[in-house]
Each structure stands twice: as structure tokens, then as C-alpha cells.
N, C-alpha and C. Protein backbone atom coordinates (compact mmCIF):
# COMPACT_ATOMS: atom_id res chain seq x y z
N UNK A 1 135.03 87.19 144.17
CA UNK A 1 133.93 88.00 143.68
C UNK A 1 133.61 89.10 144.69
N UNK A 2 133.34 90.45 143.91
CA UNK A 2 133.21 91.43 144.89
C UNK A 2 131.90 91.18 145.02
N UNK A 3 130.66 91.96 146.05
CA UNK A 3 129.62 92.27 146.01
C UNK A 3 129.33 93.56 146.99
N UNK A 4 128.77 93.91 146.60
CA UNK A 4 128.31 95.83 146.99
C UNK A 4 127.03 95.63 147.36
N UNK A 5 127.28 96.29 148.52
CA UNK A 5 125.40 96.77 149.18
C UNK A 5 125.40 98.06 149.56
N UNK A 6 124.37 99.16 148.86
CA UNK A 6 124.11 100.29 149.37
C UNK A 6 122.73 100.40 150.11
N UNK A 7 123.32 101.31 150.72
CA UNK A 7 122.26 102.25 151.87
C UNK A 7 122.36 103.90 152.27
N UNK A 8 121.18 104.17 152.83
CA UNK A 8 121.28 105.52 152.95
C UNK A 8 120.27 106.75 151.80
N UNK A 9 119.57 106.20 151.54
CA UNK A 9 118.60 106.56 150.97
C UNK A 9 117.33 107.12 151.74
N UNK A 10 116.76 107.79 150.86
CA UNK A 10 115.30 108.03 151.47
C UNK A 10 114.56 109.66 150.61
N UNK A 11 113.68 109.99 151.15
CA UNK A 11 112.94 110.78 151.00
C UNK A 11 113.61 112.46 151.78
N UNK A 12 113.93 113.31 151.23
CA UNK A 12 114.56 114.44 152.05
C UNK A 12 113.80 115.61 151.09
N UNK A 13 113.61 116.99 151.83
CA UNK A 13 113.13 117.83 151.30
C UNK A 13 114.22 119.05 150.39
N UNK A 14 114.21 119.56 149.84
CA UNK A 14 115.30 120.85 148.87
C UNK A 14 115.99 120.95 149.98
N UNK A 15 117.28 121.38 149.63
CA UNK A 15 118.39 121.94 150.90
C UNK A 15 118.58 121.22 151.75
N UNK A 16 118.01 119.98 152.08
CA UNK A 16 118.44 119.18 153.10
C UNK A 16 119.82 117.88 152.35
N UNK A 17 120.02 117.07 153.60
CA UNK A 17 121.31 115.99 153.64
C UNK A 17 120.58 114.83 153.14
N UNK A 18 121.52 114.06 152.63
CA UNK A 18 121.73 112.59 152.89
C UNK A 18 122.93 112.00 152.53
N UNK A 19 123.10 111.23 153.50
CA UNK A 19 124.75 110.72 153.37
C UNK A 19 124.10 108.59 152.92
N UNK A 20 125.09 108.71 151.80
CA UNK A 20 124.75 107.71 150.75
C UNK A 20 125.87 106.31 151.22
N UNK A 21 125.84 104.99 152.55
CA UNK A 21 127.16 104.37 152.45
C UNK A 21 127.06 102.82 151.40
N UNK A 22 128.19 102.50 151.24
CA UNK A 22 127.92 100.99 150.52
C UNK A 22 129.19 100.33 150.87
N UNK A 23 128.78 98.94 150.98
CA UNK A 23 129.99 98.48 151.78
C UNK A 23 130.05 97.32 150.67
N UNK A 24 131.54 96.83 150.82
CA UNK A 24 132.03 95.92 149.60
C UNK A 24 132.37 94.38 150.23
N UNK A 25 132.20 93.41 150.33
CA UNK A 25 132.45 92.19 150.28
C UNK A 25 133.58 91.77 149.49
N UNK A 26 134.66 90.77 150.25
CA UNK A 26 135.15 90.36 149.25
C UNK A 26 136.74 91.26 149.04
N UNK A 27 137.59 90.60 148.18
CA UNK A 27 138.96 91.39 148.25
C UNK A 27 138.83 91.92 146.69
N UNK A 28 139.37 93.33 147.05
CA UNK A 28 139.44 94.58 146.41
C UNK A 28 141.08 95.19 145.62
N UNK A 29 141.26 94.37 144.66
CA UNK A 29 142.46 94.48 144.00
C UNK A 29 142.81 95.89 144.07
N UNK A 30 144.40 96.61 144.22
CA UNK A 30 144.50 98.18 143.58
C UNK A 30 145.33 97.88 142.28
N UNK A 31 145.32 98.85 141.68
CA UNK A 31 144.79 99.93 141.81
C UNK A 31 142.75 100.03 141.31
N UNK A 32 142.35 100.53 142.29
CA UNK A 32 140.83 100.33 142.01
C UNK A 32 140.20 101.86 142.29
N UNK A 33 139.22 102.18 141.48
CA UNK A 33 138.14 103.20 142.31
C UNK A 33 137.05 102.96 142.38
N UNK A 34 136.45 103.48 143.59
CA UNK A 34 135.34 103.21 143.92
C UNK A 34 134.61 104.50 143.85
N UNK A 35 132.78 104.08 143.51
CA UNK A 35 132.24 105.50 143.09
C UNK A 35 130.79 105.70 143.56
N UNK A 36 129.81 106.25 142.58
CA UNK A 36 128.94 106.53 142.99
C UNK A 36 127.66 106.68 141.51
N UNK A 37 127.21 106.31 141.03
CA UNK A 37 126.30 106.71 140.02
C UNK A 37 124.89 107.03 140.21
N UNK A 38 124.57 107.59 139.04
CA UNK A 38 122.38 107.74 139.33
C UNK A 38 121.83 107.78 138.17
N UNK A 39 120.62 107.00 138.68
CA UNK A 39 120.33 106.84 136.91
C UNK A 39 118.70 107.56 137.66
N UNK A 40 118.27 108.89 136.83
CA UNK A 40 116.72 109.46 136.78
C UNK A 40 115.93 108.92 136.09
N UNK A 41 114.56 108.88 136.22
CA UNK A 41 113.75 108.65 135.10
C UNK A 41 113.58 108.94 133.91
N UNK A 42 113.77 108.18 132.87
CA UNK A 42 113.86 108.49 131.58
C UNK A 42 115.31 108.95 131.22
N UNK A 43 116.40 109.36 132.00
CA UNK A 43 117.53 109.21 131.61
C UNK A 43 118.81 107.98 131.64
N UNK A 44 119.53 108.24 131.03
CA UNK A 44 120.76 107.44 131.53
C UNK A 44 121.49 107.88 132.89
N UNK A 45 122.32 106.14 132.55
CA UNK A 45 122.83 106.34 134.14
C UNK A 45 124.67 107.48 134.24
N UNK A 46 124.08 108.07 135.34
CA UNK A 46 125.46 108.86 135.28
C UNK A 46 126.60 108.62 136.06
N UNK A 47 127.69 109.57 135.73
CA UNK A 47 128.58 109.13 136.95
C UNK A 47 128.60 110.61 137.92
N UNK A 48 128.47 110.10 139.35
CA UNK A 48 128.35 111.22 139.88
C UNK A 48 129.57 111.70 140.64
N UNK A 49 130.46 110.48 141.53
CA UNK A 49 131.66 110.70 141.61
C UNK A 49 131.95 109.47 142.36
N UNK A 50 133.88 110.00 141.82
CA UNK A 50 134.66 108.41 141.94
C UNK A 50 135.92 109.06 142.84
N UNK A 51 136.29 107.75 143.61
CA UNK A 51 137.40 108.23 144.67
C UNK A 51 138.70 107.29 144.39
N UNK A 52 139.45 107.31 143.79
CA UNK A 52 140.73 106.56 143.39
C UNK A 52 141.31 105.99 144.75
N UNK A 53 142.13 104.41 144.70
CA UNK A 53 142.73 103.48 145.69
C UNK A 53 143.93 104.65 145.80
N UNK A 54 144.51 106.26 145.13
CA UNK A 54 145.06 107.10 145.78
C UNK A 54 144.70 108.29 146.19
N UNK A 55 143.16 108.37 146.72
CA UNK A 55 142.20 109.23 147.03
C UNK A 55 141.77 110.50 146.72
N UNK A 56 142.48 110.18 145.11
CA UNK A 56 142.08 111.08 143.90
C UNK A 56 140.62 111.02 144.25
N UNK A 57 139.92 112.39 143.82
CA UNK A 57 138.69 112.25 143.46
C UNK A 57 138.03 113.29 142.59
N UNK A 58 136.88 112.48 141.51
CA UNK A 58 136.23 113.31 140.46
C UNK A 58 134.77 113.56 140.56
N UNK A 59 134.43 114.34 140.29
CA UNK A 59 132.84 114.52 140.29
C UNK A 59 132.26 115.43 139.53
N UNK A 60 130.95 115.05 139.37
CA UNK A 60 130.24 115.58 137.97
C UNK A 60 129.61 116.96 138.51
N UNK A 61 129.94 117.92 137.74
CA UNK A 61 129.61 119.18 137.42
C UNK A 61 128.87 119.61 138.51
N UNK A 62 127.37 119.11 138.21
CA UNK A 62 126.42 119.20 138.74
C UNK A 62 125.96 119.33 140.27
N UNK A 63 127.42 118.69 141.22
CA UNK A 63 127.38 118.07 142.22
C UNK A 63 128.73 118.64 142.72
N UNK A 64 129.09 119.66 141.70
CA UNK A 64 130.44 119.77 142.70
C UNK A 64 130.15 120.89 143.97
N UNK A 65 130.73 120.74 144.82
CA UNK A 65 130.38 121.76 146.05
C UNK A 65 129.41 121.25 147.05
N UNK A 66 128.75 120.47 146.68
CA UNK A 66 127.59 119.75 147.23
C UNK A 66 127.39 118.60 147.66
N UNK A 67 128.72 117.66 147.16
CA UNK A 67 128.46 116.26 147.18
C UNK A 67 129.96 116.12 147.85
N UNK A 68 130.25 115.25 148.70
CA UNK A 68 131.38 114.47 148.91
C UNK A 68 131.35 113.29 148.89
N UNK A 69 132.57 112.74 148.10
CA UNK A 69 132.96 110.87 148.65
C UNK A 69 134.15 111.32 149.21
N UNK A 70 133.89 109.89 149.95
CA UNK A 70 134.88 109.62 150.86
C UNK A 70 134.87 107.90 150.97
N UNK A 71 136.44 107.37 151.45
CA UNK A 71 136.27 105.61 151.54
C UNK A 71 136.92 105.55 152.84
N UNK A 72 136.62 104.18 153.07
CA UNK A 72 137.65 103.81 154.22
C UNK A 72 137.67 102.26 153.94
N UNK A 73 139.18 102.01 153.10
CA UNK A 73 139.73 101.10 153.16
C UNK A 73 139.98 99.73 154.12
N UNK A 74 139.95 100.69 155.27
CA UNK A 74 139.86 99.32 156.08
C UNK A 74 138.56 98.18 155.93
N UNK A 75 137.60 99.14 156.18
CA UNK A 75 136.46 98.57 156.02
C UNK A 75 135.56 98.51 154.79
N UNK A 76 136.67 98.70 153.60
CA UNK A 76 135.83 98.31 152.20
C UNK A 76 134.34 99.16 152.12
N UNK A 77 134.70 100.51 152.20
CA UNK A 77 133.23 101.49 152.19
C UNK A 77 133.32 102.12 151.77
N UNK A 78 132.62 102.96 151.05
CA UNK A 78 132.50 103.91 150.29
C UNK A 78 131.35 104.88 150.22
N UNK A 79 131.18 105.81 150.96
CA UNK A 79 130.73 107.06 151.01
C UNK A 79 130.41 108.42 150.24
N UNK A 80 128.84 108.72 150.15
CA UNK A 80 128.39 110.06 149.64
C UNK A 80 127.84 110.89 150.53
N UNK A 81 128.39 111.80 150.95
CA UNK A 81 127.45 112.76 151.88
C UNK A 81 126.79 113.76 150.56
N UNK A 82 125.72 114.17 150.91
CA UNK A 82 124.82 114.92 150.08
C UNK A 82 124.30 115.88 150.52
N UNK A 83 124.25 117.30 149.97
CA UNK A 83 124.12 118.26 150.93
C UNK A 83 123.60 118.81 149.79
N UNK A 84 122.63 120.36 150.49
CA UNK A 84 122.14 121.12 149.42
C UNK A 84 121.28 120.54 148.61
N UNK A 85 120.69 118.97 148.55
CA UNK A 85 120.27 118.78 147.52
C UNK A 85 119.20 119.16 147.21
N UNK A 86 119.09 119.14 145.93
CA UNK A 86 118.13 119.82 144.82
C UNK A 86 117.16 118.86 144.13
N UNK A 87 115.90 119.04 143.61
CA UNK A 87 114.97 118.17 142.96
C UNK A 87 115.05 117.47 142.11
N UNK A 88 116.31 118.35 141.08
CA UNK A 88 116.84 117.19 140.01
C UNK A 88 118.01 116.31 140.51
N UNK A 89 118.02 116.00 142.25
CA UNK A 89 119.12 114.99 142.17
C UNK A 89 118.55 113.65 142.76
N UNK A 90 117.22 114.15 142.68
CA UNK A 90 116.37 112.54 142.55
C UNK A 90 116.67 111.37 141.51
N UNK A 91 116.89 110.24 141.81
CA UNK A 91 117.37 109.24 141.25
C UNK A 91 117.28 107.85 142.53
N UNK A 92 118.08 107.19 141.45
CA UNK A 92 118.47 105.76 141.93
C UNK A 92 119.82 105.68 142.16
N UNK A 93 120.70 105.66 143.17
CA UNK A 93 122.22 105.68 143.35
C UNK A 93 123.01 104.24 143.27
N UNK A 94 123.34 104.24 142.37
CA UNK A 94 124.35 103.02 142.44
C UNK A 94 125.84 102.87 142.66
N UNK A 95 126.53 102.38 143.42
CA UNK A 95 128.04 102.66 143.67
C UNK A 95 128.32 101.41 143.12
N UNK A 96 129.52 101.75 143.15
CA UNK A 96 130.17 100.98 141.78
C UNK A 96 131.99 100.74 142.40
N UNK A 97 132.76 99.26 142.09
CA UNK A 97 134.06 99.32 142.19
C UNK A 97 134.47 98.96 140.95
N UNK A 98 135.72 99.62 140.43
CA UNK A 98 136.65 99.15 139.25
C UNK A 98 137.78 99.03 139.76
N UNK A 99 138.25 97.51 139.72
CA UNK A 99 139.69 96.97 139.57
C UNK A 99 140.14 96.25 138.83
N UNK A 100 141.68 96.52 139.24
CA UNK A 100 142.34 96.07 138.27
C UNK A 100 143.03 94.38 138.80
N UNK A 101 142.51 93.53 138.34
CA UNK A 101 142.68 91.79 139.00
C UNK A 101 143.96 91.32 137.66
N UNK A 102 145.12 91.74 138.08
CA UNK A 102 146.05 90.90 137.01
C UNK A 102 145.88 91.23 135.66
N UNK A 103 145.76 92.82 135.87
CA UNK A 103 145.63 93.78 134.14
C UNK A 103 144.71 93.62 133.79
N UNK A 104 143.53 92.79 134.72
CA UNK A 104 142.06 92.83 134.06
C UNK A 104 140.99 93.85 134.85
N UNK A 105 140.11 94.34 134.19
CA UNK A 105 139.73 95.81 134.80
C UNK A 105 137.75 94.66 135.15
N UNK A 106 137.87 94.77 136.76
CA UNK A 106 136.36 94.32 136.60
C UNK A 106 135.58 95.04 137.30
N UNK A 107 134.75 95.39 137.48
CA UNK A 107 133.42 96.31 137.50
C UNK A 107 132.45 95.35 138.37
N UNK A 108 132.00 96.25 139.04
CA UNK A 108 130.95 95.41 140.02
C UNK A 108 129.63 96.89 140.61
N UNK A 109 128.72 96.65 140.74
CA UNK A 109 127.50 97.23 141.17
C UNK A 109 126.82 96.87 142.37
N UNK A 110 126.47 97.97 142.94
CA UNK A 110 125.23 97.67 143.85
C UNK A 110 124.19 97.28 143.23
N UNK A 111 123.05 97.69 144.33
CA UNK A 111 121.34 97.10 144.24
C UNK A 111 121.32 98.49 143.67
N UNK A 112 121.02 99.94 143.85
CA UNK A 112 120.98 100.56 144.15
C UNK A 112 120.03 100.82 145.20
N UNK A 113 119.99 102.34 145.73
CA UNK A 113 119.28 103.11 146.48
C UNK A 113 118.78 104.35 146.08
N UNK A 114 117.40 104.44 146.30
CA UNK A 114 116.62 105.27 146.19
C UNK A 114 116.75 106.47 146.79
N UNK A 115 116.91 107.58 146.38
CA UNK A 115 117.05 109.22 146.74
C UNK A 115 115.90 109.62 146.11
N UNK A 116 115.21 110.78 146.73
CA UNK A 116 113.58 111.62 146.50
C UNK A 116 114.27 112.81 146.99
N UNK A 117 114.45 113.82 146.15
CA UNK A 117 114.17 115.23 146.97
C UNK A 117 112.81 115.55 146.52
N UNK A 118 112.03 116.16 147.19
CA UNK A 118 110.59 116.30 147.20
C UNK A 118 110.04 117.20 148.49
N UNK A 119 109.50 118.58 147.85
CA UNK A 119 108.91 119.02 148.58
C UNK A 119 107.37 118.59 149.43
């Protein structure tokens, strides 16, 4: 069983950083990616970006130019640096792994973590 803990959250003002890490417990079948989601108030949860076990990586519109993941395999982590951010990228961040365990695809979640941009 995997289990995910994120950190790196907090309160930051417009234009400022936060770098988002979550670390994974547990063995991590490939091919797998590991990611990043946020769910706002009153919306659904999104995907914000995912980093492939061949360090492919995708990210949502909204966030491109602004956001990086990054992993490090050795140590089962998975990384958002956050830059530029903006008021609507307040949310709840949840990172997320999908693997593949013997052609079976399983999915696992953090707690999440809390992000505020707020003047």
C-alpha cells in the first residue's frame, strides 16, 4: 500500500513562491505518474500537473510557465514549485500516484495542503 503525505503550503501574497513537496511510502510500481491536483471552493477538483516514471510532464493551462514538477525517485517525492502565483490559485493541493501493479492501474492521494494567495 502506497501512502502520500503533502507539505508546503501556506499563506503567500500575488507574485510570490511556494514550493509544494509530498513524499510516498511504500513501493511504487512503473510505469507510474505522479502529480499534483486542487480542488477551490465550490469547484471541482483539478489536475494541475503530472510527471511520468519517464519524466514526461503535463500541466494545466492555467499554470503553464508558472508552475513546475519535478520527482526524485530515489526518494519517492514529488514536487511543485509555484511561482507567480495568482489569487485564483488558492485551493487545496492534493498529489496523487497512478500505477500500474500487474496491469492494474491504482491511484492513491494525499491529505492535502492548503495554498492562500491573499493580499
Amino acid at each position: 500500500q502506497v501512502q502520500l503525505v503533502g507539505s508546503g503550503g501556506g499563506l503567500v501574497q500575488p507574485g510570490g513562491s511556494l514550493r509544494l513537496s509530498c513524499a510516498a511510502s511504500g513501493i511504487i510500481f512503473s510505469p507510474n505518474a505522479m502529480g499534483w491536483y486542487r480542488e477551490a471552493p465550490g469547484k471541482e477538483r483539478e489536475l494541475v500537473a503530472v510527471i511520468q516514471s519517464g519524466d514526461s510532464t503535463n500541466y494545466a493551462d492555467s499554470v503553464k510557465g508558472r508552475f513546475t514538477i519535478s520527482r526524485d525517485n530515489v526518494k519517492n517525492m514529488v514536487f511543485l514549485q509555484m511561482n507567480s502565483l495568482k489569487l485564483e490559485d488558492t485551493a487545496v493541493y492534493y498529489c496523487n500516484v497512478a500505477e500500474n501493479r500487474w496491469g492494474r492501474v491504482n491511484t492513491y492521494w494525499g491529505q492535502g495542503t492548503q495554498v492562500t494567495v491573499s493580499s
